[in-house]
Protein backbone atom coordinates (compact mmCIF):
# COMPACT_ATOMS: atom_id res chain seq x y z
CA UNK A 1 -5.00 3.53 16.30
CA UNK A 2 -1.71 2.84 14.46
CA UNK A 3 -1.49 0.73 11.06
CA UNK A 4 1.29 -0.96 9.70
CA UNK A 5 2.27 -0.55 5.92
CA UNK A 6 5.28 -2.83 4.40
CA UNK A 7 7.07 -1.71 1.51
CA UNK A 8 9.20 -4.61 0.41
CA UNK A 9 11.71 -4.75 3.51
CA UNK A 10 10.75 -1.21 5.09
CA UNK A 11 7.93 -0.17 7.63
CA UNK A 12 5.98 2.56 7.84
CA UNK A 13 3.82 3.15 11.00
CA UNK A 14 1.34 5.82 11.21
CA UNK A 15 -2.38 6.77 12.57
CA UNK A 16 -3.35 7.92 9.41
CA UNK A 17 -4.81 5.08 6.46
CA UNK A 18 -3.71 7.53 3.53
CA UNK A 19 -0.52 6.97 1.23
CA UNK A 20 0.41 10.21 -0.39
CA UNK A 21 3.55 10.84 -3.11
CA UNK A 22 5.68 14.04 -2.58
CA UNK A 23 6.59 15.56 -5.88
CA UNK A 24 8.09 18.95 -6.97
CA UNK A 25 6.45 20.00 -3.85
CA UNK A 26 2.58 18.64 -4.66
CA UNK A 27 1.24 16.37 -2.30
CA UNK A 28 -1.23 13.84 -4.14
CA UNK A 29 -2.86 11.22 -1.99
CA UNK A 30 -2.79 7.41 -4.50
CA UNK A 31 -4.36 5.16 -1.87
CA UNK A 32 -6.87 4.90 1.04
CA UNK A 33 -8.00 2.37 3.26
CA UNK A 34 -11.83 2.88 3.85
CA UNK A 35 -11.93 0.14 5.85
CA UNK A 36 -9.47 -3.23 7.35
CA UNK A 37 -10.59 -6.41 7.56
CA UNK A 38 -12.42 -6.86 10.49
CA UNK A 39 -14.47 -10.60 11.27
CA UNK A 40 -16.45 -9.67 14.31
CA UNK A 41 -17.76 -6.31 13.91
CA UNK A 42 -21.08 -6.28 15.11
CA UNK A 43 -21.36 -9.74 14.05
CA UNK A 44 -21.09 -8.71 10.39
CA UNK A 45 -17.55 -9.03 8.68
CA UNK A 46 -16.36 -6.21 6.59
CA UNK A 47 -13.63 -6.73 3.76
CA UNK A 48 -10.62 -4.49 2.87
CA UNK A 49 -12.13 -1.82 1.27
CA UNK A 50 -9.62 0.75 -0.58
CA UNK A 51 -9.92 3.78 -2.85
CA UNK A 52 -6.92 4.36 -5.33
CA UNK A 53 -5.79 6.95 -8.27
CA UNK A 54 -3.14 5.43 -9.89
CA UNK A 55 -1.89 5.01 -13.21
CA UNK A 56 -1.17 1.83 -15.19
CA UNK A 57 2.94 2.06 -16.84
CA UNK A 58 1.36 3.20 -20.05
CA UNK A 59 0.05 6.32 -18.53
CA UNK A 60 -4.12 5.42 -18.55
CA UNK A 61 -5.48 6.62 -15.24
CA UNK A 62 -6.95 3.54 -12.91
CA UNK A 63 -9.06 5.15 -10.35
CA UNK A 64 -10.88 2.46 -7.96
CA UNK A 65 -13.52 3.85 -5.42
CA UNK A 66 -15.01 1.42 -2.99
CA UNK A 67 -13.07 -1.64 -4.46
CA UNK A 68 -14.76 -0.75 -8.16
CA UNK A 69 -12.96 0.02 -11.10
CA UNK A 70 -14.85 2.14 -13.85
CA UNK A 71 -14.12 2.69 -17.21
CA UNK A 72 -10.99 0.44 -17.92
CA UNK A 73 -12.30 -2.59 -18.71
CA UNK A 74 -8.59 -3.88 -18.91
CA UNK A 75 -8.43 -3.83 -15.26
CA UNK A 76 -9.71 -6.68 -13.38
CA UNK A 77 -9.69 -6.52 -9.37
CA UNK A 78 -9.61 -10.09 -7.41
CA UNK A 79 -11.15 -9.59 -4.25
CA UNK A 80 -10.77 -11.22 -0.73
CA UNK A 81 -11.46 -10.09 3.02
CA UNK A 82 -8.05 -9.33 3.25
CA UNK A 83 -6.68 -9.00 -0.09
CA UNK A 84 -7.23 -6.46 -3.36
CA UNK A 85 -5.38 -7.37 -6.46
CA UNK A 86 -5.29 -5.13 -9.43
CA UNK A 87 -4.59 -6.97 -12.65
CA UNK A 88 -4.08 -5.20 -16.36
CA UNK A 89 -5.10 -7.30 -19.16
CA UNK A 90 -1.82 -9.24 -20.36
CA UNK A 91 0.22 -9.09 -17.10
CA UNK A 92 0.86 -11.83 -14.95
CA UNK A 93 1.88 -9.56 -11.93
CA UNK A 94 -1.08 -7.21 -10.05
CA UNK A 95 -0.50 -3.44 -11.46
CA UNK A 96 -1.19 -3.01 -7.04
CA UNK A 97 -1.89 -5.49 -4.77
CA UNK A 98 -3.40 -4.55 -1.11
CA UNK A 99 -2.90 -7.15 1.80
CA UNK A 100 -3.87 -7.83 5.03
CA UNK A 101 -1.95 -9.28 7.31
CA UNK A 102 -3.19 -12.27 9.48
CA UNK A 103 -1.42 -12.00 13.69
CA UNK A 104 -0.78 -15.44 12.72
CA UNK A 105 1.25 -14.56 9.69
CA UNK A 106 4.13 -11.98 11.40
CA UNK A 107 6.24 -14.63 12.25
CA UNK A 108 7.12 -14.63 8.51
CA UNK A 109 8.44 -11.29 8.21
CA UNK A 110 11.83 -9.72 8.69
CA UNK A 111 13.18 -9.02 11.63
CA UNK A 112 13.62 -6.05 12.05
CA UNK A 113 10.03 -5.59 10.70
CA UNK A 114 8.47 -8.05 13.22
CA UNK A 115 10.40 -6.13 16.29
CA UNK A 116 8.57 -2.73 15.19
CA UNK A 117 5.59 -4.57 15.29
CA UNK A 118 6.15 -6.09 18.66
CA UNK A 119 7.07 -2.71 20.04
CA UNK A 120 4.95 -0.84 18.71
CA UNK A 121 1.74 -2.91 18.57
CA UNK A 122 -0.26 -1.93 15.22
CA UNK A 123 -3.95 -2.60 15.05
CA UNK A 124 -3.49 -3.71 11.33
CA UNK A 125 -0.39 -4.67 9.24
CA UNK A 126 -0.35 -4.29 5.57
CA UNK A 127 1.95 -4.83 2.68
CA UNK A 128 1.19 -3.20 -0.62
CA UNK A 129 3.23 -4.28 -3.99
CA UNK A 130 2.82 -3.09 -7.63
CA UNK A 131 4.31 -1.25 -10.38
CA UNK A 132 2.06 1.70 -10.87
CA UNK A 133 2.17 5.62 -11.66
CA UNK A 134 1.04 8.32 -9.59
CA UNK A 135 1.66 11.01 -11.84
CA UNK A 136 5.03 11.42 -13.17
CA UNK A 137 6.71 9.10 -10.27
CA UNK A 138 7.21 5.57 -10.80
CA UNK A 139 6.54 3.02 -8.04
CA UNK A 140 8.27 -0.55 -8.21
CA UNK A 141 7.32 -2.32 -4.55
CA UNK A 142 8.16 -6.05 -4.51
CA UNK A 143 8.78 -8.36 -1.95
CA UNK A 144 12.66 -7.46 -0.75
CA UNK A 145 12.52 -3.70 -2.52
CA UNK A 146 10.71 -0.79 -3.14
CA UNK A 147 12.05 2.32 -5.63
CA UNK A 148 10.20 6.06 -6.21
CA UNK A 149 11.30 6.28 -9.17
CA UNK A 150 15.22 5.29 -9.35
CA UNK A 151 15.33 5.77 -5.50
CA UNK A 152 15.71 2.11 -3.77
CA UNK A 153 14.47 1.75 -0.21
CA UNK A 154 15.19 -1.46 2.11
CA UNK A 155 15.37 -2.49 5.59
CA UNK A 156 13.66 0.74 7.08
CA UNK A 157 11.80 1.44 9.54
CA UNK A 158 9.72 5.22 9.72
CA UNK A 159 7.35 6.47 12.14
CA UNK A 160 5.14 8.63 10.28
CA UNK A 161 3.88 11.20 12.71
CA UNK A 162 2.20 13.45 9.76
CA UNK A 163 1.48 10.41 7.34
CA UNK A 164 2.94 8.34 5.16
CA UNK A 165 4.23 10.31 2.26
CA UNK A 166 6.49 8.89 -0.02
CA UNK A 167 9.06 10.81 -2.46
CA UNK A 168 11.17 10.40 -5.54
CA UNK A 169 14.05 12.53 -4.05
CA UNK A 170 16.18 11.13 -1.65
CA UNK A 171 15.09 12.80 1.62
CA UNK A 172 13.51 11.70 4.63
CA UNK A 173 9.65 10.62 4.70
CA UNK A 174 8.48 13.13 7.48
């Protein structure tokens, strides 16, 4: 199975559900998809279920297992079956924000975006936003940009054979 994930105007497309930074050489893993949104499994409907260790911009860890946030109770998470938003106390913008694309909602994308779906025919298609910390590396992902840190990424497409791992030096993702 291959899954979509939209940064701003680039594409990732990968088998794995992981997102992992690249820094000085460490590999830490920020976000997981335990589950997609599925309506008809079994008759039951499961939501989009994530795990995340991130850091809010003034450093606190946020660590979310299962959709659940413990111990910051400035965090508040607003839930869907196809959407997680992360919200810090005082900001009007989600710290992260998860999504879940709809088949009926593609025809709203870019381009060049909506022809790698096309051709390559994910099972799920995500976008994920934010301005969050893993670690030392600052990630700014809005709706026509992403930057790792003071690298800017747009209009890309990446197949991600061994993951999707994401770096603040300017090299390529594989």
């Amino acid at each position: 199975m291959k899954h979509a994930f939209i940064f701003g105007t680039t594409i990732f497309l990968s088998t794995q559900r992981t997102l992992t930074v690249n820094d000085d050489d460490k590999n830490t893993e920020f976000l997981k998809i335990l589950s997609f949104y599925n309506e008809r499994k079994n008759n039951e409907s499961l939501v989009l279920n994530i795990d995340a260790n991130i850091s809010t911009l003034d450093g606190r860890p946020l660590s979310i297992v299962s959709n659940t946030v413990a111990d910051r109770p400035d965090i508040r998470l607003v839930i869907t079956k196809s959407r997680i938003k992360v919200y810090q106390t005082g900001q009007e913008e989600p710290v992260l924000d998860v999504y879940q694309f709809d088949e009926h909602e593609y025809a709203g994308l870019s381009s060049h975006i909506l022809n790698e779906i096309h051709a390559q025919n994910p099972d799920r298609v995500l976008t994920i936003k934010g301005n969050f910390k893993v670690g030392n590396t600052h990630f700014l992902i809005e709706n026509e940009k992403m930057f790792v840190d003071t690298n800017g990424y747009a209009n890309g497409v990446v197949n991600a054979h061994h993951g999707i791992i994401l770096s603040p030096a300017n090299h390529d993702f594989n």
